[in-house]
C-alpha atoms as a PDB file:
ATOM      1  CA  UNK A   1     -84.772   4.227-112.878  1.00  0.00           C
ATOM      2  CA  UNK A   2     -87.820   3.870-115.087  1.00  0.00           C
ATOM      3  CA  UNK A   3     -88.294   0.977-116.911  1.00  0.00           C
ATOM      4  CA  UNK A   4     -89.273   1.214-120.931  1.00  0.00           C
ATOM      5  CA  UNK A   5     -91.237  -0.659-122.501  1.00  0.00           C
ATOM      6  CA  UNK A   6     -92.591  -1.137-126.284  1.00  0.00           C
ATOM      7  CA  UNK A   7     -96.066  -2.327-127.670  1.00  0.00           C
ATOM      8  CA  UNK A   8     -97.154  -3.078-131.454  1.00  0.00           C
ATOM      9  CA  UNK A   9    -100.149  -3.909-132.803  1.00  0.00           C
ATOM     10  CA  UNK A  10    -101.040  -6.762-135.176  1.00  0.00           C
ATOM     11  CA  UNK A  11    -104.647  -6.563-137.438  1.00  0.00           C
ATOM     12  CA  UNK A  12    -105.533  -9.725-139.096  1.00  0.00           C
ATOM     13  CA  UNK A  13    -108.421  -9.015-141.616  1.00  0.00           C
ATOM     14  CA  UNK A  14    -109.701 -10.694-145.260  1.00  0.00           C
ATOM     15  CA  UNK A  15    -108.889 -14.235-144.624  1.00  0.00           C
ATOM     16  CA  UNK A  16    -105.208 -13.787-143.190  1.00  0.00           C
ATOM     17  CA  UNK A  17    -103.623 -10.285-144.778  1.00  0.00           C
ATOM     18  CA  UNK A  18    -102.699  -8.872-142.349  1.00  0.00           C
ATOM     19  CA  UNK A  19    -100.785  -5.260-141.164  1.00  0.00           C
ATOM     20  CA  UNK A  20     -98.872  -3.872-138.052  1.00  0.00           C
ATOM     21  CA  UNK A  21     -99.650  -0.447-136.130  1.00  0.00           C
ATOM     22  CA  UNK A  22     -97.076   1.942-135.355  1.00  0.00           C
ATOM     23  CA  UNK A  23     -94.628   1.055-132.385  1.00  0.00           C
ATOM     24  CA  UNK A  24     -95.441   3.033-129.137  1.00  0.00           C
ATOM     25  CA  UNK A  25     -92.986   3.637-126.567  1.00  0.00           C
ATOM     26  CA  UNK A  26     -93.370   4.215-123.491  1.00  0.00           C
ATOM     27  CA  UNK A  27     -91.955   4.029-119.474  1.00  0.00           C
ATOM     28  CA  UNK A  28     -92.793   2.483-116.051  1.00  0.00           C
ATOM     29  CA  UNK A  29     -91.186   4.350-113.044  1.00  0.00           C
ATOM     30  CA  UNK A  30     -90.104   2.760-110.202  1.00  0.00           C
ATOM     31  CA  UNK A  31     -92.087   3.734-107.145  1.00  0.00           C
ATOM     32  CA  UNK A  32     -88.987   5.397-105.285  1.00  0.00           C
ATOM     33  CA  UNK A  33     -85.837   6.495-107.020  1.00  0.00           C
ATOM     34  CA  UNK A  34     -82.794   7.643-105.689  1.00  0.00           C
ATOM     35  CA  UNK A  35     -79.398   9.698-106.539  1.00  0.00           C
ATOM     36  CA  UNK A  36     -76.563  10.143-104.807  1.00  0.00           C
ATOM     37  CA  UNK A  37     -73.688  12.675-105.899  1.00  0.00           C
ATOM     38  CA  UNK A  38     -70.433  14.266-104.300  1.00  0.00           C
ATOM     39  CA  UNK A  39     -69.957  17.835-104.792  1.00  0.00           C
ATOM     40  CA  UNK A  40     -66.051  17.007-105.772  1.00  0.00           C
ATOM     41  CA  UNK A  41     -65.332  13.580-107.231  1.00  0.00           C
ATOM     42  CA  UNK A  42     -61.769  13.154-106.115  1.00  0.00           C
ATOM     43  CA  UNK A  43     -59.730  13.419-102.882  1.00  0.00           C
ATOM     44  CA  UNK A  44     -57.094  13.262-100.670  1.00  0.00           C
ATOM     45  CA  UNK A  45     -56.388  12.564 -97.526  1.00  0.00           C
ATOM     46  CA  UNK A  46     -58.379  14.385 -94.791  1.00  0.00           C
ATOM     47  CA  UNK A  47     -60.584  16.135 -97.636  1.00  0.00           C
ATOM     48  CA  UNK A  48     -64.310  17.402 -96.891  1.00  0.00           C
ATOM     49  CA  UNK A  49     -66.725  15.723 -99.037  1.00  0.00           C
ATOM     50  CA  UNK A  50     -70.192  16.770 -99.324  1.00  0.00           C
ATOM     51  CA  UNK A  51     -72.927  14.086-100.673  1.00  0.00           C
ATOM     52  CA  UNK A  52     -76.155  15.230-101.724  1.00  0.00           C
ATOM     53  CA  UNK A  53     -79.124  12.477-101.672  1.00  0.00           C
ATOM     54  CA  UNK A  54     -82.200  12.807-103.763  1.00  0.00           C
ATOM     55  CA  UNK A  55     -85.108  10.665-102.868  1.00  0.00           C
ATOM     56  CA  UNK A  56     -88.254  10.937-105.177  1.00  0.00           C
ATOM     57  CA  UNK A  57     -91.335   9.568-104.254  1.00  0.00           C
ATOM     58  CA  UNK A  58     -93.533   8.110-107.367  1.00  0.00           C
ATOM     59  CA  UNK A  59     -96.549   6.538-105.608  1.00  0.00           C
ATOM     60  CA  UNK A  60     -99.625   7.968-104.744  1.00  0.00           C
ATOM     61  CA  UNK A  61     -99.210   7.876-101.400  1.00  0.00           C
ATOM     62  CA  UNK A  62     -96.940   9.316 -98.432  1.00  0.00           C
ATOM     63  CA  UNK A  63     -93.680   6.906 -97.772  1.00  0.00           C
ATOM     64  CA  UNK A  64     -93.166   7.930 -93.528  1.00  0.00           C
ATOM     65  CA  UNK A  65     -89.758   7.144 -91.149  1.00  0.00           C
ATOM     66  CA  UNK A  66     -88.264   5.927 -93.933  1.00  0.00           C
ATOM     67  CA  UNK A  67     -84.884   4.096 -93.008  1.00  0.00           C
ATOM     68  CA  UNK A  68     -81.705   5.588 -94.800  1.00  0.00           C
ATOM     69  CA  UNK A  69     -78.240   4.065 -94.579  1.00  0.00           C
ATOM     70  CA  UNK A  70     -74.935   5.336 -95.736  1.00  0.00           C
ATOM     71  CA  UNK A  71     -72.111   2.486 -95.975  1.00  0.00           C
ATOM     72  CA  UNK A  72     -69.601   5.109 -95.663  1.00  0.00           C
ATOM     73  CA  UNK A  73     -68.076   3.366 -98.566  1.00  0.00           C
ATOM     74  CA  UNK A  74     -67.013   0.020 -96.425  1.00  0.00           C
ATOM     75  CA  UNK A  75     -64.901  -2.398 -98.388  1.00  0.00           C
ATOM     76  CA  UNK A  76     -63.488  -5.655 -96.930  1.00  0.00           C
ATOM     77  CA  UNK A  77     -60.217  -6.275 -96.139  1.00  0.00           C
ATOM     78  CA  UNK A  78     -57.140  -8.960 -94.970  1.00  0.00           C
ATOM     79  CA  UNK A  79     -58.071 -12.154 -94.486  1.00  0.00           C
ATOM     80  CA  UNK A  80     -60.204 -13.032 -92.687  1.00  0.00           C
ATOM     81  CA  UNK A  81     -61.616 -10.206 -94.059  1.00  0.00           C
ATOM     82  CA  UNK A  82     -62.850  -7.354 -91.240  1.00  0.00           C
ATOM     83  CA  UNK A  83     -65.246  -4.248 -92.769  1.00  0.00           C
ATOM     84  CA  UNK A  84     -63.275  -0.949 -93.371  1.00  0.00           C
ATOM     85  CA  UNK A  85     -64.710   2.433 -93.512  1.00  0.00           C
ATOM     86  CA  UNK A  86     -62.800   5.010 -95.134  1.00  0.00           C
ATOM     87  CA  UNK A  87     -65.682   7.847 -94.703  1.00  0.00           C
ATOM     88  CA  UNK A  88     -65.907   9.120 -91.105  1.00  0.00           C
ATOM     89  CA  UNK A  89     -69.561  11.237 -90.686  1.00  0.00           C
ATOM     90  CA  UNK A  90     -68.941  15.121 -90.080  1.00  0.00           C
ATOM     91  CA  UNK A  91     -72.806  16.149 -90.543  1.00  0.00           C
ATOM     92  CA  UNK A  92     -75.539  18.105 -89.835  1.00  0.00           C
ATOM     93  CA  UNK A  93     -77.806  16.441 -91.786  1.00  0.00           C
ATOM     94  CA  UNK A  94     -79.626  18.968 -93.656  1.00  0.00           C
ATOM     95  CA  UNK A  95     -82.907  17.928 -95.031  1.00  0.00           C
ATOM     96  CA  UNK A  96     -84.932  19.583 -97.702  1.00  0.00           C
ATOM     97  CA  UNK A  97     -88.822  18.733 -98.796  1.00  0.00           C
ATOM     98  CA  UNK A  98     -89.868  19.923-102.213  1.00  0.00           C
ATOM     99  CA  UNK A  99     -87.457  22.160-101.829  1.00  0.00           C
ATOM    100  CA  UNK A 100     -87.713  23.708 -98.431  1.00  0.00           C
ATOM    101  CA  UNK A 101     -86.103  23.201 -95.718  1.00  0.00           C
ATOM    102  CA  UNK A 102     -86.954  21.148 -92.957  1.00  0.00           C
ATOM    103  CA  UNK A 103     -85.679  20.524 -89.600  1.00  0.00           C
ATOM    104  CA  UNK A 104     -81.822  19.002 -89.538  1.00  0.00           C
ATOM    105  CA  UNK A 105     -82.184  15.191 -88.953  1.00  0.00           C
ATOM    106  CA  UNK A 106     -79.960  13.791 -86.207  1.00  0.00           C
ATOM    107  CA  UNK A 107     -78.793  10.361 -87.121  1.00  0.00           C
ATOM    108  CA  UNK A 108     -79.332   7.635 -84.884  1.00  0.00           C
ATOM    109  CA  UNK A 109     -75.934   6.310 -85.267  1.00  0.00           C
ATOM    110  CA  UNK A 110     -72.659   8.199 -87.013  1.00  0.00           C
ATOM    111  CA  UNK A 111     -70.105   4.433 -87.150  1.00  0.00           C
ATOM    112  CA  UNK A 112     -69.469   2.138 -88.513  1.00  0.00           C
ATOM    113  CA  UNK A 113     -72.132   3.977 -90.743  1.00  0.00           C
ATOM    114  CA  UNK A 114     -74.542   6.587 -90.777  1.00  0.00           C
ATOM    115  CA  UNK A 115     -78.046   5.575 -90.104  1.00  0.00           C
ATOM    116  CA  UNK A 116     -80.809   7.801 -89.992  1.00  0.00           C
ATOM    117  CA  UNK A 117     -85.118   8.229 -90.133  1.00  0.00           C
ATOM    118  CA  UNK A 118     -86.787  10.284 -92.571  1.00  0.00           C
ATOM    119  CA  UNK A 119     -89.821  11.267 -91.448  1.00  0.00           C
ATOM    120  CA  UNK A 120     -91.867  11.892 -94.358  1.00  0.00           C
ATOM    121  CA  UNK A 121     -91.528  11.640 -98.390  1.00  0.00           C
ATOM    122  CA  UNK A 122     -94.970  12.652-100.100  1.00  0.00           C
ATOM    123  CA  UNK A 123     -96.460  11.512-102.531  1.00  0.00           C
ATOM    124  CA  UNK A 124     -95.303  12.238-105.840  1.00  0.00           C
ATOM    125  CA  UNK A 125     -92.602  14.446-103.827  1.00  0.00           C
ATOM    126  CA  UNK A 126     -89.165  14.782-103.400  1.00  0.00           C
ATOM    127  CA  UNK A 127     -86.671  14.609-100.115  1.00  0.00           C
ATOM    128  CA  UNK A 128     -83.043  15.974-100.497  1.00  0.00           C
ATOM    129  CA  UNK A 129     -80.443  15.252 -97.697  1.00  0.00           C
ATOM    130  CA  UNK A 130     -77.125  17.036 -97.589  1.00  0.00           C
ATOM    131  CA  UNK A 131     -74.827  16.123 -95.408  1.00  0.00           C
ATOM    132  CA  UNK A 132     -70.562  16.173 -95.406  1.00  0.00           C
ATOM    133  CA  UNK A 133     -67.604  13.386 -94.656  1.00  0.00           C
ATOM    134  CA  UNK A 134     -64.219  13.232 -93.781  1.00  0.00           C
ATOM    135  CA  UNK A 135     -61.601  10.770 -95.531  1.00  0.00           C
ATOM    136  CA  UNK A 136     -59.904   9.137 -92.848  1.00  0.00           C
ATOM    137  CA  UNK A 137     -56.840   6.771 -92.268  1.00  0.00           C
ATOM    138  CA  UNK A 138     -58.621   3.835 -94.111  1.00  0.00           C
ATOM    139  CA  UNK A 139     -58.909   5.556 -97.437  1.00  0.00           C
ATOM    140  CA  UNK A 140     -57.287   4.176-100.244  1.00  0.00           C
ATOM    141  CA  UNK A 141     -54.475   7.134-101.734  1.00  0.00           C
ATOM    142  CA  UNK A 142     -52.607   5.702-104.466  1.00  0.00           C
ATOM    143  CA  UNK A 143     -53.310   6.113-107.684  1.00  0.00           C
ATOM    144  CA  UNK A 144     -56.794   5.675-109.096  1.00  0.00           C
ATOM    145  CA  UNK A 145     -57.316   4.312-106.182  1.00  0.00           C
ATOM    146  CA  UNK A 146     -61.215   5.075-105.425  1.00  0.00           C
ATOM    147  CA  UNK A 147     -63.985   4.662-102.730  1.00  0.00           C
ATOM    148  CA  UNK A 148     -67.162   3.562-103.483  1.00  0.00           C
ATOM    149  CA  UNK A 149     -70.267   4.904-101.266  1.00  0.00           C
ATOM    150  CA  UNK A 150     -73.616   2.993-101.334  1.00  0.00           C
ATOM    151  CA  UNK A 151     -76.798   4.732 -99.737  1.00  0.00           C
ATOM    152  CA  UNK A 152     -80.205   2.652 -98.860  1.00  0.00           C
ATOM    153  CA  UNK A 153     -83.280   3.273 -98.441  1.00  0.00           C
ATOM    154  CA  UNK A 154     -86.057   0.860 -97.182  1.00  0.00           C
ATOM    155  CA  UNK A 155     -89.574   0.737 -94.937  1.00  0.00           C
ATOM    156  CA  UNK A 156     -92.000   3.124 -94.307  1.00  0.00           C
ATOM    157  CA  UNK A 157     -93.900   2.057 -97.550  1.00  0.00           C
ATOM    158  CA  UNK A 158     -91.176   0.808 -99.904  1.00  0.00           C
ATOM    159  CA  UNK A 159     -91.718  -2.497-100.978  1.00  0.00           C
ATOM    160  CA  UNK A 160     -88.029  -3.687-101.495  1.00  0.00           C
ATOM    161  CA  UNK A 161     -84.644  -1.250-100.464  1.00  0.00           C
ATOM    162  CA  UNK A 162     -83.544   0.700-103.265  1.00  0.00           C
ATOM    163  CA  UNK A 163     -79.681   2.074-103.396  1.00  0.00           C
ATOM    164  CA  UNK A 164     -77.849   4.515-104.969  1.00  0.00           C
ATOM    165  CA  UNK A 165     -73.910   4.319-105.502  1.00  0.00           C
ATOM    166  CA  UNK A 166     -71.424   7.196-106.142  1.00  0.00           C
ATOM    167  CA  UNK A 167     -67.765   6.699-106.625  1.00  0.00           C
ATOM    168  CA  UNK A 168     -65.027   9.020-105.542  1.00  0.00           C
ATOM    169  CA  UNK A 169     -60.971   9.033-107.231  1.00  0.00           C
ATOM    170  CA  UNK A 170     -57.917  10.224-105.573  1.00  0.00           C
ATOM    171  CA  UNK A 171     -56.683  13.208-106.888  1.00  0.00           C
ATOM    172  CA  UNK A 172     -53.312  12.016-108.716  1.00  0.00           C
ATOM    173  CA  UNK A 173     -51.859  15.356-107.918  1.00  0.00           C
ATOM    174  CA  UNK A 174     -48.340  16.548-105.727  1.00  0.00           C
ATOM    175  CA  UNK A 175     -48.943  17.726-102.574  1.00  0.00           C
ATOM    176  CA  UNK A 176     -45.857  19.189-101.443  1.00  0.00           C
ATOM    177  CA  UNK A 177     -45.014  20.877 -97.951  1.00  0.00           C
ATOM    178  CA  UNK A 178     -41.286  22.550 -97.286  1.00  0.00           C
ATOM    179  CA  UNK A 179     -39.534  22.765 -94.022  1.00  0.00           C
ATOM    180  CA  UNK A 180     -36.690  25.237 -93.557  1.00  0.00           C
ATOM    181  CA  UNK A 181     -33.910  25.353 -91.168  1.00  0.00           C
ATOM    182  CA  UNK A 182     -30.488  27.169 -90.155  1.00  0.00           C
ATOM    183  CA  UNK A 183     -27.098  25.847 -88.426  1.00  0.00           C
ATOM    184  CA  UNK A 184     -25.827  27.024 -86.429  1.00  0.00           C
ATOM    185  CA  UNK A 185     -28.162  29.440 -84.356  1.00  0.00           C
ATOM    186  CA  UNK A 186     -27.249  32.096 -83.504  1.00  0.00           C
ATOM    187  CA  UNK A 187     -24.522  32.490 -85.396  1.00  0.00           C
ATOM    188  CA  UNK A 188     -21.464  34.853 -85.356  1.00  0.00           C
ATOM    189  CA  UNK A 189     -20.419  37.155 -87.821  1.00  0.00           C
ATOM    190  CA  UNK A 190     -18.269  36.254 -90.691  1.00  0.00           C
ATOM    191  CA  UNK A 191     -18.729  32.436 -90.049  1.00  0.00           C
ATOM    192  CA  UNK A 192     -20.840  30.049 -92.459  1.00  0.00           C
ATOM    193  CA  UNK A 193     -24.083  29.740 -92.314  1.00  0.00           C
ATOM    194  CA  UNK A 194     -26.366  27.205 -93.600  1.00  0.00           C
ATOM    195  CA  UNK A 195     -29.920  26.723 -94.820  1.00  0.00           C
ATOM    196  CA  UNK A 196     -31.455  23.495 -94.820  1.00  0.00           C
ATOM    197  CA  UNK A 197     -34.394  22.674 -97.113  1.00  0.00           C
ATOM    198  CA  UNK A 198     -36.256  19.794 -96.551  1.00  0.00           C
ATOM    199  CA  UNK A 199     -39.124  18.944 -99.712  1.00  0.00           C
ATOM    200  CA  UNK A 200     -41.894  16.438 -99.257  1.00  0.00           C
ATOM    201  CA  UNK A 201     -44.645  15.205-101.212  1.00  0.00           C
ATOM    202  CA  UNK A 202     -47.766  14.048-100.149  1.00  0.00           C
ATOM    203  CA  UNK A 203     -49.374  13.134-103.109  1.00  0.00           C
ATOM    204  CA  UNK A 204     -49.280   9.984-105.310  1.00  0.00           C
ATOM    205  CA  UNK A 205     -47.674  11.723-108.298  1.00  0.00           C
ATOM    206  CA  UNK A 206     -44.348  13.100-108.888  1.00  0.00           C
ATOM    207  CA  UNK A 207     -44.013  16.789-109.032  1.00  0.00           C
ATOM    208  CA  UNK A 208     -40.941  17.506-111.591  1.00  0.00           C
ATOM    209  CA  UNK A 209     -41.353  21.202-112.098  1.00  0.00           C
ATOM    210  CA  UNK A 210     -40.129  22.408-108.853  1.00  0.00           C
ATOM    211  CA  UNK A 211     -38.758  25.879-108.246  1.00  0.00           C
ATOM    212  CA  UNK A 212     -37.727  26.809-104.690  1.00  0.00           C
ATOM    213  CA  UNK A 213     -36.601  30.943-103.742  1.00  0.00           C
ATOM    214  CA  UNK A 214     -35.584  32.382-100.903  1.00  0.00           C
ATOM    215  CA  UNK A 215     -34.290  35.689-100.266  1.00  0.00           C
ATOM    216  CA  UNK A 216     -31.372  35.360 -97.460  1.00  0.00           C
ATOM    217  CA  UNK A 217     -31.273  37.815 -94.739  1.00  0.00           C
ATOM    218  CA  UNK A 218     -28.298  38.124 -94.488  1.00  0.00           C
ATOM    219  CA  UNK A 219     -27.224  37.396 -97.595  1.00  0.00           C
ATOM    220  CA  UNK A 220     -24.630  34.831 -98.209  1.00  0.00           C
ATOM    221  CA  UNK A 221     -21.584  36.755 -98.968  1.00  0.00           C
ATOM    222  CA  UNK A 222     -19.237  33.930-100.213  1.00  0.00           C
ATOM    223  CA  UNK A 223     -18.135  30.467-100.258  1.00  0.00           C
ATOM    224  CA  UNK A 224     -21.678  29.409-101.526  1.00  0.00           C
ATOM    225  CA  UNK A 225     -21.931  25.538-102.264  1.00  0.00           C
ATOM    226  CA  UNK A 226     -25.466  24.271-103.241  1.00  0.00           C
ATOM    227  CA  UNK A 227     -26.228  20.665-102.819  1.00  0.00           C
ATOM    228  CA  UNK A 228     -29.289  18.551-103.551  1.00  0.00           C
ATOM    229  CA  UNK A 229     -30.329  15.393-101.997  1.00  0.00           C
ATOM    230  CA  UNK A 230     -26.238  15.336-101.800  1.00  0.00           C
ATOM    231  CA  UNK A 231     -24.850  16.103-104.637  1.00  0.00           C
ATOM    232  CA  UNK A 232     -23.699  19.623-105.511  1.00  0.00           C
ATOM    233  CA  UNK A 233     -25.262  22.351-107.862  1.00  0.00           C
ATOM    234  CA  UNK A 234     -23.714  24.694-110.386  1.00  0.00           C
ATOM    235  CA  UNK A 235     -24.612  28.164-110.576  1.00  0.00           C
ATOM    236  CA  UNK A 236     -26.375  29.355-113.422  1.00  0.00           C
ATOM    237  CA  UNK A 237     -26.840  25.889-114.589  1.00  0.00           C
ATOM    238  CA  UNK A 238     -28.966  25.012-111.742  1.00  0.00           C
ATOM    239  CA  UNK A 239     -29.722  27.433-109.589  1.00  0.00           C
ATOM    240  CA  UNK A 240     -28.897  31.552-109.291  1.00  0.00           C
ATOM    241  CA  UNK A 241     -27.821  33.514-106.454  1.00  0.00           C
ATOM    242  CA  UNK A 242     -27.193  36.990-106.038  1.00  0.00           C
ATOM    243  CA  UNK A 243     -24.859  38.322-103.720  1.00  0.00           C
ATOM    244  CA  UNK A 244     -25.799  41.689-102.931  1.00  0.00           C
ATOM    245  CA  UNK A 245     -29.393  41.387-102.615  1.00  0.00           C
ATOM    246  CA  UNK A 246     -29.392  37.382-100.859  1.00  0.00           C
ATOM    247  CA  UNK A 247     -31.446  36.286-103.597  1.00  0.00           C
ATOM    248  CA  UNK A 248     -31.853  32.364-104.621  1.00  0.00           C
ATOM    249  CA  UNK A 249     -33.243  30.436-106.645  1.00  0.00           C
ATOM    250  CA  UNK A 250     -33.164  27.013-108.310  1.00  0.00           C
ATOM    251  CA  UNK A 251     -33.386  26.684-112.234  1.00  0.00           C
ATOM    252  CA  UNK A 252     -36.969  24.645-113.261  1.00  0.00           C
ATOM    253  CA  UNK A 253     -36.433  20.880-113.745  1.00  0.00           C
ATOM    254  CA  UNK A 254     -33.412  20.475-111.007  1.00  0.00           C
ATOM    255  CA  UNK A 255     -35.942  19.315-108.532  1.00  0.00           C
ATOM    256  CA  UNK A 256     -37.700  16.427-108.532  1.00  0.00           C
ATOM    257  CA  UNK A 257     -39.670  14.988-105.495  1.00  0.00           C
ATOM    258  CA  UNK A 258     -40.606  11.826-105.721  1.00  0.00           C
ATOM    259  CA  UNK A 259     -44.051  10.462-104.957  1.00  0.00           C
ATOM    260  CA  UNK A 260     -45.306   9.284-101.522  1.00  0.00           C
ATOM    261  CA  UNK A 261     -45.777   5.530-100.617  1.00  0.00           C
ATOM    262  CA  UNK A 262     -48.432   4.087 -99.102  1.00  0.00           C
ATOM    263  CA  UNK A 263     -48.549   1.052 -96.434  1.00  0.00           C
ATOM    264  CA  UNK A 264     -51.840  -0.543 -95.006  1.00  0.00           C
ATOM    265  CA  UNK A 265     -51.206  -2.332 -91.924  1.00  0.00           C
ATOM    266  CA  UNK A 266     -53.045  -5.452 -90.301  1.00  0.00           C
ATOM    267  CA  UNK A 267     -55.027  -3.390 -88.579  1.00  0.00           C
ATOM    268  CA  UNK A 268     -56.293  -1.957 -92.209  1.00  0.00           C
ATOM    269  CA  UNK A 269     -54.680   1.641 -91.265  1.00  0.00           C
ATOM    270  CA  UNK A 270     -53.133   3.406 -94.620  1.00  0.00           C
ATOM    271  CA  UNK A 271     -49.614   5.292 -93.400  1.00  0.00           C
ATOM    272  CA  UNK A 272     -48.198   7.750 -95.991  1.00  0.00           C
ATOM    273  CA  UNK A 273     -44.261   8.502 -96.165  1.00  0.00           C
ATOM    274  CA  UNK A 274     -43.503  11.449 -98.170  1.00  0.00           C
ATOM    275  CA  UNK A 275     -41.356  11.200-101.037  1.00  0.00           C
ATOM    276  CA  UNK A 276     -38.654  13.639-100.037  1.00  0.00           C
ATOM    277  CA  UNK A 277     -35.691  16.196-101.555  1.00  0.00           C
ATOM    278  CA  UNK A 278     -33.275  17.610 -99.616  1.00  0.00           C
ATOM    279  CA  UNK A 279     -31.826  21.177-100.464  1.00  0.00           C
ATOM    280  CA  UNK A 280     -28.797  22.297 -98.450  1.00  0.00           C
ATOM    281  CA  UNK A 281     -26.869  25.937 -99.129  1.00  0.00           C
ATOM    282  CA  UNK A 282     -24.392  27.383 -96.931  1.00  0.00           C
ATOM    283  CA  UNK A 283     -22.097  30.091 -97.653  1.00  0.00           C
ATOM    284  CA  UNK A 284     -20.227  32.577 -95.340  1.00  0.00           C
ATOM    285  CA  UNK A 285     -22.129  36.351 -93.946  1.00  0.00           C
END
């Protein structure tokens, strides 16, 4: 980051009048600046994230095997504390030199963190490293929950290590996944038949808008009860159904599923249980 600076004048003349000059303004930069940005700034569990790293060069001269180091946003935690890493390095490491591409750097280590030589920033040029992540099991999910991600570099010319620090959010979104299943199977004609629906969220937030269809094949002929999460439905109230065709569907708003919980255990491992709603409709064919 460039430093700025100020500088005034002061002219002392006929025996102690005296008058100031304009202020000038100006700016020092620091001999090597860095950036470091993800291409998304939220996540979720098991998301690809893709850091770009911009290392400028400001000096006069070339800056060579330059030592890079990506935390992989490590945090401390229980007590006493241990180093966590909730990042887990996916690479390659593609590397860029004003602009064109150079050969893809292979890190010399990939965990606890990434660690890494770059062989040559010019003078007054510019070295851009791309690289993606994975978030693991030791990535904090609830909400605004974050992790932060500190990059260094150091040697090969630079006086003292500079950093650069990007922050990633959860995404405080549902993630919802449906299972469906049918007792008995087979099944004989003219008997009752049921469809079980089970409803999970992933996410940290609530989802309250849910609408789950289904066309049944067969249809459900009669004797149609409707239950959620055990307690039963009314038609047209709640949910539709239409004999002839087999078609179903709930009303908007019936369906809530809650959201997940999260549980970090000694070993600093995050576990997610899926908030849950169960569906159930059975009927005769």
């Amino acid at each position: 980051m460039a430093t700025l600076f100020t500088n005034q004048a002061l002219l002392t003349y006929n025996n102690g009048q005296t008058t100031l000059s304009n202020i000038v303004q100006g700016s020092i930069l620091d001999a090597v600046t860095i950036t470091k940005t993800a291409v998304n700034d939220d996540y979720i569990f098991g998301d690809d994230v893709t850091y770009y790293v911009s290392i400028t060069n400001n000096t006069g001269s070339d800056l060579t095997s330059v030592s890079f180091v990506d935390n992989l946003g490590q945090y401390p935690y229980g007590a006493p504390p241990v180093n966590l890493y909730p990042l887990t390095y996916v690479g390659p490491v593609l590397h860029f030199r004003n602009g064109a591409a150079q050969a893809n750097i292979v890190p010399l280590t990939t965990s606890p963190t990434l660690t890494l030589t770059i062989p040559l920033i010019p003078a007054g040029g510019n070295v851009l490293l791309v690289y993606e992540v994975d978030v693991n099991e030791y990535a904090p999910l609830d909400v605004e929950d974050s992790i932060e991600n500190i990059v260094t570099v150091s040697g090969g010319g630079i006086v003292d290590p500079v950093t650069a620090t990007e922050t990633i959010y959860t995404s405080d979104i549902p993630q919802l996944a449906i299972t469906k299943n049918m007792s008995p199977n087979p099944v004989a004609d003219n008997s009752t038949l049921t469809y079980t629906f089970i409803l999970e969220n992933y996410g940290n937030t609530a989802s309250t808008d849910v609408v789950l269809t289904d066309t049944f094949d067969p249809a459900l002929a009669t004797g149609i009860t409707v239950t959620l999460d055990g307690s039963p439905l009314t038609i047209t109230t709640q949910y539709t159904y239409t004999a002839g065709t087999g078609a179903f569907a709930t009303i908007s708003g019936v369906i809530t599923i809650p959201a997940a919980t999260y549980a970090q255990d000694g070993s600093g491992v995050i576990t997610v249980t899926p908030g849950a709603a169960i569906l159930v409709v059975s009927g005769t064919i």
